[in-house]
N, C-alpha and C. Protein backbone atom coordinates (compact mmCIF):
# COMPACT_ATOMS: atom_id res chain seq x y z
N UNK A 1 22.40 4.49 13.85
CA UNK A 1 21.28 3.77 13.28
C UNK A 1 20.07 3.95 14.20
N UNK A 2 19.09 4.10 13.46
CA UNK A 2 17.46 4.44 14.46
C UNK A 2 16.98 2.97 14.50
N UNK A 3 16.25 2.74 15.43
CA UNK A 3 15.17 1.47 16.22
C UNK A 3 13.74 1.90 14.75
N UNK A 4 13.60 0.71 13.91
CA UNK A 4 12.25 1.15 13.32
C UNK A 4 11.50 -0.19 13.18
N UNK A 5 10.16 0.42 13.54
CA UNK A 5 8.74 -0.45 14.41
C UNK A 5 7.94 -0.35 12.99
N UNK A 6 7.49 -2.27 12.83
CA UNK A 6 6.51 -2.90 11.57
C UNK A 6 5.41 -2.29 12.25
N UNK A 7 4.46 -1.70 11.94
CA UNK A 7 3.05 -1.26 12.69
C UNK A 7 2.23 -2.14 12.37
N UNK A 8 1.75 -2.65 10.43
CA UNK A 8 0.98 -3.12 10.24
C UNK A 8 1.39 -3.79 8.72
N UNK A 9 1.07 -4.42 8.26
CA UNK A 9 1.47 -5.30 6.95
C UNK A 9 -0.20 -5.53 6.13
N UNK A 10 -0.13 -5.42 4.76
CA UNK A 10 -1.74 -5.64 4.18
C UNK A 10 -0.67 -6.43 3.20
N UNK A 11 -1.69 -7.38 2.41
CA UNK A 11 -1.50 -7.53 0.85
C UNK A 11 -2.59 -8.54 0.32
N UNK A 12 -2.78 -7.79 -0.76
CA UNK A 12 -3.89 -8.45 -2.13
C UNK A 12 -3.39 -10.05 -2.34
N UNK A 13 -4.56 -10.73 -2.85
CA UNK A 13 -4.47 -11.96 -2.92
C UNK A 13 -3.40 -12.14 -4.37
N UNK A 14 -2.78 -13.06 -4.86
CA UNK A 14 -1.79 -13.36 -5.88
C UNK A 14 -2.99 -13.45 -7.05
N UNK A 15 -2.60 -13.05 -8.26
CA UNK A 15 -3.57 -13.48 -9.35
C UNK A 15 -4.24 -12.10 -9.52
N UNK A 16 -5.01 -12.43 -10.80
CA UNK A 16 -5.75 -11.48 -11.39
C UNK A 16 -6.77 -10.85 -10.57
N UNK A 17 -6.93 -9.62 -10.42
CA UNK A 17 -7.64 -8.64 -9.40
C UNK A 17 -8.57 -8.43 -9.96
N UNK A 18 -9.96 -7.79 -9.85
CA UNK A 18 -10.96 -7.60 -10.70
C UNK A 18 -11.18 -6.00 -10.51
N UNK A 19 -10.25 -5.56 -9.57
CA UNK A 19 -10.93 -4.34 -9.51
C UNK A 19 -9.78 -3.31 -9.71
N UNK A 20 -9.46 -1.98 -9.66
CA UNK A 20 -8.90 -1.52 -10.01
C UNK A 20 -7.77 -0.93 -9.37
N UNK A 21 -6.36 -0.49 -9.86
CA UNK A 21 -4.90 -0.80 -8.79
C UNK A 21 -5.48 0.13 -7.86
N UNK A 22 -6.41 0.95 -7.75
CA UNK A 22 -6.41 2.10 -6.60
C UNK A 22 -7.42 1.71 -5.69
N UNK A 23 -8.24 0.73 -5.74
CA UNK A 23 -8.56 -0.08 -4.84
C UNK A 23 -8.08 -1.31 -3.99
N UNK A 24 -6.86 -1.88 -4.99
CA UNK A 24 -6.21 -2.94 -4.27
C UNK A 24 -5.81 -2.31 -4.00
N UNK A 25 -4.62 -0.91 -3.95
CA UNK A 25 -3.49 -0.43 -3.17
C UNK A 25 -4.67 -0.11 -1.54
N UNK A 26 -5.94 0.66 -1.75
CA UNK A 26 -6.94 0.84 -0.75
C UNK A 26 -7.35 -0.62 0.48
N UNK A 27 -7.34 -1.56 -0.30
CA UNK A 27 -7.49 -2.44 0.70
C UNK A 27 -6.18 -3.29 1.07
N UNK A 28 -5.24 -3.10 0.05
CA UNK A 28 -3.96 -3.92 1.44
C UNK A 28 -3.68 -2.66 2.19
N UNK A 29 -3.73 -1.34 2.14
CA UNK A 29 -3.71 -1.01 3.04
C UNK A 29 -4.16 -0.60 4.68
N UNK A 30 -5.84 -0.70 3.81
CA UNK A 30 -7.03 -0.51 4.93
C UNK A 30 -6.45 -1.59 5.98
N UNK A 31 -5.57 -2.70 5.17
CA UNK A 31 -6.05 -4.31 6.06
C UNK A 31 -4.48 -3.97 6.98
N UNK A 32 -3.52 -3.16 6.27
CA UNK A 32 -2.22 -2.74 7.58
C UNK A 32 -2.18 -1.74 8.88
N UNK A 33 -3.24 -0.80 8.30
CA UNK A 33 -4.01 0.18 9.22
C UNK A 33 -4.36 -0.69 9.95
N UNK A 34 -5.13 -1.75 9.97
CA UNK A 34 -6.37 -2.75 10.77
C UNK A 34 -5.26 -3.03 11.87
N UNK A 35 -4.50 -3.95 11.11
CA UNK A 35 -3.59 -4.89 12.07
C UNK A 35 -2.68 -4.00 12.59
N UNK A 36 -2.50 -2.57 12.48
CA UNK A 36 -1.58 -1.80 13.50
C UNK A 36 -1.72 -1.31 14.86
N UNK A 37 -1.91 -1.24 15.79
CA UNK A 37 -2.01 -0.88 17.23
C UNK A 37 -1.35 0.82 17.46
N UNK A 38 -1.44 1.61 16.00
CA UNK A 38 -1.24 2.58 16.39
C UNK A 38 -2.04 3.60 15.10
N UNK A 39 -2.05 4.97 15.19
CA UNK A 39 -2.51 5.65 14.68
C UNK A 39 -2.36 6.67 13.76
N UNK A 40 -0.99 6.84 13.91
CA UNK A 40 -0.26 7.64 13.01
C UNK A 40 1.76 7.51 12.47
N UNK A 41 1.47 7.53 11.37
CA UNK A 41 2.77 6.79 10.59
C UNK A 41 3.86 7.76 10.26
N UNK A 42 4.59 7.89 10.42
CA UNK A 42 5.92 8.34 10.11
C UNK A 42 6.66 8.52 8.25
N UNK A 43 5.72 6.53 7.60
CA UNK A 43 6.26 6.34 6.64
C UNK A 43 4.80 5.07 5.76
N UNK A 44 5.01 5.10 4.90
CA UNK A 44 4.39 3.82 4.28
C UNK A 44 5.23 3.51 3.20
N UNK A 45 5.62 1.97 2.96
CA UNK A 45 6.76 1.26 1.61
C UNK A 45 5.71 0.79 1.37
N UNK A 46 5.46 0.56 0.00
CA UNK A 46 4.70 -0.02 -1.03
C UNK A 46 5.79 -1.25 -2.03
N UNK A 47 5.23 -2.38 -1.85
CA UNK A 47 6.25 -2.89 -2.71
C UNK A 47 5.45 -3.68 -3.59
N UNK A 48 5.69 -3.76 -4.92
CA UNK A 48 5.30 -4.24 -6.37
C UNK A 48 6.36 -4.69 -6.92
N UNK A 49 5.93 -5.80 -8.23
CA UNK A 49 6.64 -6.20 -8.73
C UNK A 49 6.53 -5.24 -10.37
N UNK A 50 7.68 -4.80 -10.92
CA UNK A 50 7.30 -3.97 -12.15
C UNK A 50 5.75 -3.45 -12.41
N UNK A 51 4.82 -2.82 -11.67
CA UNK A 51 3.36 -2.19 -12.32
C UNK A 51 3.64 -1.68 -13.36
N UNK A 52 4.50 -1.02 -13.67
CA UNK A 52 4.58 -0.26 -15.45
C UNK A 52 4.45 -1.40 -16.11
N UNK A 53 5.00 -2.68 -16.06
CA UNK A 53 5.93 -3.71 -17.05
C UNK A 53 4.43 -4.42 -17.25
N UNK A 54 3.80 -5.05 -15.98
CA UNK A 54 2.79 -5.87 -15.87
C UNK A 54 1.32 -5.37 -16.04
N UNK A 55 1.20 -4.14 -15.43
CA UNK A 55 -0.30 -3.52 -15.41
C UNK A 55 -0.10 -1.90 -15.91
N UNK A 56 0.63 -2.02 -16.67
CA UNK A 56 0.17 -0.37 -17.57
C UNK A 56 0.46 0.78 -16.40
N UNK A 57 0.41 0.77 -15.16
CA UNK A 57 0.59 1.39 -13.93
C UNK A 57 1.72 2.19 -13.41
N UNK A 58 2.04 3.10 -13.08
CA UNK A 58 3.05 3.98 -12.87
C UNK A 58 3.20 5.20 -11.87
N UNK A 59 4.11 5.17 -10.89
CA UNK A 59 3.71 5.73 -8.90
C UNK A 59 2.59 5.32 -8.66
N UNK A 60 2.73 4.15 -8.10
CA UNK A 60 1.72 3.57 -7.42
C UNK A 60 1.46 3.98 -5.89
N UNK A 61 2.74 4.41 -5.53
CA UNK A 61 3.11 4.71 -4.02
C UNK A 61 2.52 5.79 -3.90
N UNK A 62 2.38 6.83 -4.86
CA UNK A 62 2.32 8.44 -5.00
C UNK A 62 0.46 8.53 -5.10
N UNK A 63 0.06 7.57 -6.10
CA UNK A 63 -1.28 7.21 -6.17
C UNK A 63 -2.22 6.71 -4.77
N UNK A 64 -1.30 5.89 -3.92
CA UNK A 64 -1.75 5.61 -2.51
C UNK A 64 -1.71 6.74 -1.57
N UNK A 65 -0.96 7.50 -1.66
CA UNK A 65 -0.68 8.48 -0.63
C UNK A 65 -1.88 9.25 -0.96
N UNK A 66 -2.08 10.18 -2.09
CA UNK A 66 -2.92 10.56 -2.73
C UNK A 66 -4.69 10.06 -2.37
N UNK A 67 -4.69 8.67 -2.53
CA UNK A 67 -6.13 8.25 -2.23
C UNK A 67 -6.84 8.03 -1.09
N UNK A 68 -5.28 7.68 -0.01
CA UNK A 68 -5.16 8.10 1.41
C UNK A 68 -5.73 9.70 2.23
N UNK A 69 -5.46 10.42 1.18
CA UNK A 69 -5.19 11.58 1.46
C UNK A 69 -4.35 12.76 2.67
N UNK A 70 -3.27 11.42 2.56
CA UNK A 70 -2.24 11.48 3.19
C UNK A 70 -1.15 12.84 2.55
N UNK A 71 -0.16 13.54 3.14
CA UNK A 71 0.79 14.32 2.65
C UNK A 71 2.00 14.17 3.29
């Protein structure tokens, strides 16, 4: 088993968002970047509750990486 380190944690307020999922996924993450003490990631988990079911939405994770412009 490997040793694995929380770097940074973001998340959107509960309730209706006004703006669009690729900006909330943009700022809980901007806000885990913030609170991390380091610079480069290994991994990012995205966790949602059903986005297909609730917001029409579908790879949300794939959509973050993407807007990140992460690979």
């Amino acid at each position: 088993m490997r040793n694995v380190y929380l770097a940074g944690v973001g998340q959107t307020a509960f309730g209706s968002y006004k703006g669009s999922v690729e900006q909330m996924l943009l700022d809980a993450s901007l806000e885990a970047i913030e609170a991390s003490a380091i610079g480069e990631f290994s991994a990012i988990v995205v966790g949602s509750m059903s986005p297909e079911s609730f917001g029409g939405e579908a790879y949300i994770s794939t959509k973050l990486v993407d807007f990140l412009g992460l690979t």
